[in-house]
Protein backbone atom coordinates (compact mmCIF):
# COMPACT_ATOMS: atom_id res chain seq x y z
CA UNK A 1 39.08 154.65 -32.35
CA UNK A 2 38.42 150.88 -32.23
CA UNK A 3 40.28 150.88 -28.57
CA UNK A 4 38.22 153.61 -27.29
CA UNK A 5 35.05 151.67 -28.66
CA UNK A 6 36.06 148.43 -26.64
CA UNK A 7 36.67 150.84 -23.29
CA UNK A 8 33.65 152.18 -23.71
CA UNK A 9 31.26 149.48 -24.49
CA UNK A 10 32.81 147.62 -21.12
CA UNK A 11 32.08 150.86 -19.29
CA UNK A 12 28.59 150.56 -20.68
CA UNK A 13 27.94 146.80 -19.94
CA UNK A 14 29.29 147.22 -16.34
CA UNK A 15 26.91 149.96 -15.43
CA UNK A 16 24.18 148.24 -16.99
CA UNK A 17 24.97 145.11 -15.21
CA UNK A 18 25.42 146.92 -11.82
CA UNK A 19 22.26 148.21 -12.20
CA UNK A 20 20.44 145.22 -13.19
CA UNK A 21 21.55 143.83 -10.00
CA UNK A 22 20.90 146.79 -7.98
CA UNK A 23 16.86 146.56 -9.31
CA UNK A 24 16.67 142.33 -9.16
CA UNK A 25 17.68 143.06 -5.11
CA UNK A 26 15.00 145.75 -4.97
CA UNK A 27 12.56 143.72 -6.39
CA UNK A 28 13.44 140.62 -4.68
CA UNK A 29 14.00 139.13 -8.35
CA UNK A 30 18.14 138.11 -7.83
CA UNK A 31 17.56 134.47 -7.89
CA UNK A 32 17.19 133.74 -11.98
CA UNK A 33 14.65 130.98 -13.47
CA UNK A 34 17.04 127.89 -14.37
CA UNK A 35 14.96 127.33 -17.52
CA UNK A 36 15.97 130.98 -18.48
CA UNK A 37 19.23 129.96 -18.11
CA UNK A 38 18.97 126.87 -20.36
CA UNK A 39 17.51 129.01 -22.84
CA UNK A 40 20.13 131.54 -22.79
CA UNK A 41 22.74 129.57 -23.30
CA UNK A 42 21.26 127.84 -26.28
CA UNK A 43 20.18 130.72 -28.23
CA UNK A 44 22.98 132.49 -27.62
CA UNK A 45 25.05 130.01 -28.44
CA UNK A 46 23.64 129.68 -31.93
CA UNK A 47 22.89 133.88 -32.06
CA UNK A 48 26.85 133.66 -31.68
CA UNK A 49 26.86 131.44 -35.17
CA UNK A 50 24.43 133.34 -36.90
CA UNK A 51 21.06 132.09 -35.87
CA UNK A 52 19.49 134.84 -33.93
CA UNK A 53 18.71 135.34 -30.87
CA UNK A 54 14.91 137.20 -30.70
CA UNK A 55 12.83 135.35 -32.67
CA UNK A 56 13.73 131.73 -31.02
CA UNK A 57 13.78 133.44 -27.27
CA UNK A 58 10.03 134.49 -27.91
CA UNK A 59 8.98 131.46 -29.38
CA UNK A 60 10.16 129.45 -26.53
CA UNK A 61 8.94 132.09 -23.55
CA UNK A 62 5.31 132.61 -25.64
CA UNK A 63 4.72 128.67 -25.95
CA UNK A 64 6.19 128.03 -22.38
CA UNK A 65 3.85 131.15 -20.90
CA UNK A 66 7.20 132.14 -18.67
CA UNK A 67 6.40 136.09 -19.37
CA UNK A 68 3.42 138.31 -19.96
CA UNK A 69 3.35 139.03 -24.04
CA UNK A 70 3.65 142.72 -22.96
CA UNK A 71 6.86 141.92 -21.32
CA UNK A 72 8.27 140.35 -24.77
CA UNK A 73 10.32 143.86 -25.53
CA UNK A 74 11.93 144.57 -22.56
CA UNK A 75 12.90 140.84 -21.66
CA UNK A 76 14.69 140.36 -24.91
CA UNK A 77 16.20 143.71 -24.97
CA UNK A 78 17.18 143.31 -21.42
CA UNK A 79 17.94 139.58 -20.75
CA UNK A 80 20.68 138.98 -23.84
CA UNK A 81 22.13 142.76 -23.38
CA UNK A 82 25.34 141.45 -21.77
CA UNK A 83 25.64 137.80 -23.91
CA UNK A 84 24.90 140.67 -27.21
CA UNK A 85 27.93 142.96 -25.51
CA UNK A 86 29.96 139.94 -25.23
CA UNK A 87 29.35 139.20 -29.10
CA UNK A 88 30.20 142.96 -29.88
CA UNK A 89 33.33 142.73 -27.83
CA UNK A 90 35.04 139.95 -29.45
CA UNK A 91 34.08 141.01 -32.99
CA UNK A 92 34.60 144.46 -32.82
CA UNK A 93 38.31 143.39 -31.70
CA UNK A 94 39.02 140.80 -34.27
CA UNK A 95 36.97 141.67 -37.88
CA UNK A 96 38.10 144.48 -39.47
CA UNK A 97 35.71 147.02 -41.08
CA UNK A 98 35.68 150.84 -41.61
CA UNK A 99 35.81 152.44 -38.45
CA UNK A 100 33.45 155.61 -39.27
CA UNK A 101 30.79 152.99 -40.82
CA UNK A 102 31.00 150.86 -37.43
CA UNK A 103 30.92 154.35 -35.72
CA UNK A 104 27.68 155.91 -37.53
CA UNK A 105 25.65 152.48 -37.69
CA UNK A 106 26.32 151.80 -33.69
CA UNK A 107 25.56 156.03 -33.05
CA UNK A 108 22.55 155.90 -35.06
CA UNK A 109 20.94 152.62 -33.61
CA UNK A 110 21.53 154.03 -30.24
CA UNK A 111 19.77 156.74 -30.91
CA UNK A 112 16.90 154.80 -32.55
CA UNK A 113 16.84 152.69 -29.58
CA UNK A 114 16.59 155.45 -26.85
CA UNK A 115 13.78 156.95 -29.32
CA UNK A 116 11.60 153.66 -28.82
CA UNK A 117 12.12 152.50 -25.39
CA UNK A 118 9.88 154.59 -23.68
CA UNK A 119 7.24 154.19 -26.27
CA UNK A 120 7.05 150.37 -26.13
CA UNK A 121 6.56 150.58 -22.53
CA UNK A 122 3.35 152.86 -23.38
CA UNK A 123 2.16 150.56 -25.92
CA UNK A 124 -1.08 148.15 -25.20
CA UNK A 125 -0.66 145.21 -25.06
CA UNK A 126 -2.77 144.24 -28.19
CA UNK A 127 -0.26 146.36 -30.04
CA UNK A 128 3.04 144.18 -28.66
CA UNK A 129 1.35 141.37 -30.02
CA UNK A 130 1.07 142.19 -32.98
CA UNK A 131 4.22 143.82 -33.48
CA UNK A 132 5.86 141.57 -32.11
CA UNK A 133 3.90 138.68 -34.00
CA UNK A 134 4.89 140.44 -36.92
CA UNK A 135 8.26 140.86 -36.41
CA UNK A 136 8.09 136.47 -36.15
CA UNK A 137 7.09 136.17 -39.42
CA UNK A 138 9.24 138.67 -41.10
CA UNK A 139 12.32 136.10 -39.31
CA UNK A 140 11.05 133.06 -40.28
CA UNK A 141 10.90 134.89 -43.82
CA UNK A 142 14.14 135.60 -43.59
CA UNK A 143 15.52 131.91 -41.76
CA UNK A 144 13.83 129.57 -44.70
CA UNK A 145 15.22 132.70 -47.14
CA UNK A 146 18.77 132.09 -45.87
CA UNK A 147 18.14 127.70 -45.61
CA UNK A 148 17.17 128.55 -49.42
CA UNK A 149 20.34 130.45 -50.77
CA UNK A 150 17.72 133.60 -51.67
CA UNK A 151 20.05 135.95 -49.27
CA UNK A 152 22.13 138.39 -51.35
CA UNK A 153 25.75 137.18 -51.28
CA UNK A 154 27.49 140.61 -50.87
CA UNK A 155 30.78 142.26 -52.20
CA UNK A 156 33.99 142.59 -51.33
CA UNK A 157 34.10 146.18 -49.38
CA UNK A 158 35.07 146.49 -46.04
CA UNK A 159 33.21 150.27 -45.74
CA UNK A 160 31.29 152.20 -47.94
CA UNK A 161 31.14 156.03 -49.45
CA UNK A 162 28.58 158.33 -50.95
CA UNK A 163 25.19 157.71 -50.71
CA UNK A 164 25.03 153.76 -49.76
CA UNK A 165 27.08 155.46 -46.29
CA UNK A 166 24.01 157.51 -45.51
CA UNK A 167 21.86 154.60 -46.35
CA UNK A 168 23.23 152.56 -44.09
CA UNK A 169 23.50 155.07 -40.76
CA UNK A 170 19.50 156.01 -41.60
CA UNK A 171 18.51 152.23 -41.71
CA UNK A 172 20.11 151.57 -38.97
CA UNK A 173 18.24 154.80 -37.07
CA UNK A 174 15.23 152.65 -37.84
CA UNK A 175 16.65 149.52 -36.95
CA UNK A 176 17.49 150.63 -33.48
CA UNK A 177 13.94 151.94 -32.69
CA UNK A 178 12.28 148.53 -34.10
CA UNK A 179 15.16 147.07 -31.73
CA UNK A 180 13.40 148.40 -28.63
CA UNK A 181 9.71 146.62 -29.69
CA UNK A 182 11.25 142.98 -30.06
CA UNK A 183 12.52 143.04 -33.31
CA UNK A 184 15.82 142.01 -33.95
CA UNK A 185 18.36 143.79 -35.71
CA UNK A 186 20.89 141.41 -36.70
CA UNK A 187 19.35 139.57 -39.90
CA UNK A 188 18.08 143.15 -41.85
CA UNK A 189 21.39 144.71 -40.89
CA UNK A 190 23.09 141.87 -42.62
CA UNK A 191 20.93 142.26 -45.83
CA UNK A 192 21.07 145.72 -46.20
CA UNK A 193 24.68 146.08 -45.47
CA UNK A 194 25.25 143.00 -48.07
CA UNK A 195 22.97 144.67 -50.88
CA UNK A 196 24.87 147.58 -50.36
CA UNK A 197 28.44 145.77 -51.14
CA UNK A 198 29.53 145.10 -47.51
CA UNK A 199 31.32 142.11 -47.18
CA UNK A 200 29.10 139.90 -45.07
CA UNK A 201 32.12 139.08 -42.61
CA UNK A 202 32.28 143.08 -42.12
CA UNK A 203 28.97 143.56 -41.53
CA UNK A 204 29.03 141.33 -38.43
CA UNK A 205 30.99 143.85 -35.88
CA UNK A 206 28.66 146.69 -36.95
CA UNK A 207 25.62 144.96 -36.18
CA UNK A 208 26.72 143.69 -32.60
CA UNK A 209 28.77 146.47 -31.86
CA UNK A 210 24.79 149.23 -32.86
CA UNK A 211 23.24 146.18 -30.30
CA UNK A 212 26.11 146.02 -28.22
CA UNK A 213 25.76 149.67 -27.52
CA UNK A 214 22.32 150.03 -27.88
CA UNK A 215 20.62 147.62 -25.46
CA UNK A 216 22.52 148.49 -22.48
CA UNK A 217 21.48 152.09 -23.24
CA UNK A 218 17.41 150.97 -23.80
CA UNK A 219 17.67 148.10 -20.72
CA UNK A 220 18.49 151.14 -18.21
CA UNK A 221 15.07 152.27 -18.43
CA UNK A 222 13.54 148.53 -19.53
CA UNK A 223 14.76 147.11 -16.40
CA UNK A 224 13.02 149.58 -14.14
CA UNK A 225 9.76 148.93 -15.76
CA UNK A 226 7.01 147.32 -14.20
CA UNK A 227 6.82 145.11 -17.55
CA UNK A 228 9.61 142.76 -17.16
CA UNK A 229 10.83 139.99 -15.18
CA UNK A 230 14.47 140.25 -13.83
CA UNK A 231 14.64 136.33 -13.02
CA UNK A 232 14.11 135.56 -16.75
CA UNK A 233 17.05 138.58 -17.47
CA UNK A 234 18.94 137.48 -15.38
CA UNK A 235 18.87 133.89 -16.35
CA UNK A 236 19.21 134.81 -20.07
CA UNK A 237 22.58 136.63 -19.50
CA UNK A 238 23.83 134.07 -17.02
CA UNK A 239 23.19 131.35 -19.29
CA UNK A 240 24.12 133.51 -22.71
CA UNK A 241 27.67 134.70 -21.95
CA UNK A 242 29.94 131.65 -21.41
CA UNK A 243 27.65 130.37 -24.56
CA UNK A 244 28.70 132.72 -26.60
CA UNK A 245 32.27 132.41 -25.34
CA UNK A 246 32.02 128.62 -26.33
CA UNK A 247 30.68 129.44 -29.80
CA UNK A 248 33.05 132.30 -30.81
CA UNK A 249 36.40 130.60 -29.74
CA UNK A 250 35.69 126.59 -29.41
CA UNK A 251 33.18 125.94 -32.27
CA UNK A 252 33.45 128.69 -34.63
CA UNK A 253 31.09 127.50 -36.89
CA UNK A 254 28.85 124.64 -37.70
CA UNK A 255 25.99 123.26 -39.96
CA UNK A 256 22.91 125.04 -38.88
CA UNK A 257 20.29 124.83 -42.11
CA UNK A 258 18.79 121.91 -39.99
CA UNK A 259 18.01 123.79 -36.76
CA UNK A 260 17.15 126.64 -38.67
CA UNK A 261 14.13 124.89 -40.74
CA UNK A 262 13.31 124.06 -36.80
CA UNK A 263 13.39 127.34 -35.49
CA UNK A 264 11.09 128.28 -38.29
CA UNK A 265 7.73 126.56 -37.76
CA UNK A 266 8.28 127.11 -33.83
CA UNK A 267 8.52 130.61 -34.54
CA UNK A 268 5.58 130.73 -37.14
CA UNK A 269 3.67 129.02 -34.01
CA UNK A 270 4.23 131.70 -32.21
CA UNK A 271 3.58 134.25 -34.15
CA UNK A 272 0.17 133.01 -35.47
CA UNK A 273 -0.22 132.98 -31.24
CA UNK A 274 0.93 136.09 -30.91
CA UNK A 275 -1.22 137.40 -33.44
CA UNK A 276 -4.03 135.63 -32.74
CA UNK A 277 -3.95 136.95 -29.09
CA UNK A 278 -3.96 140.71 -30.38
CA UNK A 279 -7.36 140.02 -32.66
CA UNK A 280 -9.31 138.34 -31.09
CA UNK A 281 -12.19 139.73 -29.37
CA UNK A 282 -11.54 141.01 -25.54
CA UNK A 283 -14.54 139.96 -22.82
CA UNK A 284 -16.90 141.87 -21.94
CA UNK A 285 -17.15 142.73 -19.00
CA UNK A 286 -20.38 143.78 -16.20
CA UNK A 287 -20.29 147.56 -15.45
C-alpha cells in the first residue's frame, strides 16, 4: 500500500509539473522571479523542520506587493506543490504510521481540496482578504502557542480506531477545502491528530502525504487561472525542493523558537494588512 502511494504521488507531481510548464510557456511566464526563489528555499527549508510554509510565504509576498491579494490561494497552493510532494515523499517512505489512517486523511483532503478550488477562484477579492487575513492570525496563534509549550504533547499510537478514526478523515475533509483558500493544513492536522493520541512523529507523513496529494490535484485548475503568477510558482518550487532536500537529510532539526517569535509579528503585520484591505471603504467612483 505504502509503495503504491509513493508511485502514485510521483505520477501525480510529474503531471502537475508538466503542466505547469506547459501553461508558464503559454503564458510567456517560464522565466521565475529570483526573489521567489529566495523565498522558496527559505520557507521551505524551515516548512521541512516544522515551521510552515503559508503563513510566512504570504507575509513576505503581501509586504513585498509581488502578487495581487486575490492571487494569495492559488500561488501558495501552486508554487510549494512540488517542494510539499517532496516533503510527502521522503516521509511517507521513512515514518511509519497506520496505513488506512494515512490512506483516509490524504483521500479525504483531496477531496476537500477539489471541493474548494473552484470556489476560491469565484471569491471577491474582499473575501480572500479576509480569509486569508484570518487564516494569519489563527497561525501566529498557533506559532507563539507552540514557542509557549501550550501545544498538546500527544500519545503514543501510531493509528487510531473507533470514533477518533472518523474524526480524523472528516477534519481532514475540512482541512483540505480551507487548504484551497490559503490556509495551511499542516499545524491543525498536527493538533488534532495529537489530541486524538497520534504520536506527533506519525502525524507528520499524513499531513504531507493529504498536501502532497492534494495540491497537485487543486494546482491543475489553479495554474490555469487568470489569478496567479507562474514566475512566482515557479520560483517557489525551484527554490523549495533542494531546500527541503537540505533540511530533511543534512540538518534534520534545529532550534527554531527564535525564528518562530519572528515569523509571528511579520505575519500579524500582514494579516492586520490583509484585513484592513478587505474593510475598508472601496472609492467611489463617477457613473
Amino acid at each position: 500500500m505504502v509503495v503504491a502511494l509513493l508511485v502514485g504521488l510521483s505520477a501525480l507531481a510529474l503531471i502537475y509539473a508538466v503542466a505547469l510548464v506547459r501553461e508558464a510557456i503559454r503564458r510567456g511566464q517560464l522565466r521565475p522571479r529570483l526573489e521567489a526563489v529566495a523565498l522558496g528555499a527559505v520557507v521551505d527549508f524551515f516548512d521541512t523542520l516544522g515551521i510552515g510554509s503559508f503563513a510566512p510565504t504570504t507575509a513576505w509576498l503581501k509586504l513585498r506587493r509581488m502578487i495581487p491579494d486575490s492571487f494569495l490561494p492559488a500561488t501558495l497552493n501552486a508554487g510549494h506543490c512540488l517542494p510539499t510532494v517532496t516533503q510527502a515523499l521522503i516521509f511517507i517512505n521513512l515514518v511509519q504510521v497506520d496505513v488506512w489512517l494515512l490512506v483516509g486523511c490524504i483521500a479525504a483532503a483531496v477531496l476537500g481540496g477539489v471541493m474548494g478550488a473552484p470556489v476560491v477562484q469565484r471569491l471577491p477579492v474582499r473575501a480572500v482578504q479576509a480569509i486569508v487575513g484570518l487564516a494569519l492570525l489563527v497561525a501566529a496563534g498557533l506559532y507563539a502557542m507552540t514557542n509557549l509549550g501550550l501545544m498538546p504533547g500527544g500519545g503514543d499510537a501510531l493509528g487510531l480506531s473507533g470514533p477518533a478514526f472518523w474524526i480524523a478523515i472528516v477534519a481532514h475533509l475540512i482541512l483540505g477545502t480551507l487548504m484551497a483558500f490559503g490556509v495551511g493544513l499542516y499545524a491543525p492536522s498536527l493538533i488534532l491528530l495529537s489530541l486524538l493520541g497520534l504520536n506527533p512523529i506519525a502525524a507528520f507523513p499524513i499531513m504531507m502525504g493529504a498536501c502532497g496529494f492534494l495540491m497537485p490535484v487543486t494546482s491543475l485548475s489553479f495554474i490555469r487561472s487568470e489569478r496567479i503568477d507562474l514566475r512566482v510558482v515557479i520560483g517557489l518550487a525551484l527554490g523549495g525542493i533542494p531546500a527541503v532536500l537540505l533540511a530533511a537529510f543534512v540538518v534534520k532539526s534545529l532550534d527554531v523558537a527564535t525564528l518562530r517569535w519572528g515569523v509571528v509579528v511579520v505575519v500579524l503585520y500582514a494579516a492586520a494588512a490583509l484585513l484592513w484591505s478587505a474593510a475598508r471603504p472601496r472609492p467611489v467612483t463617477a457613473t
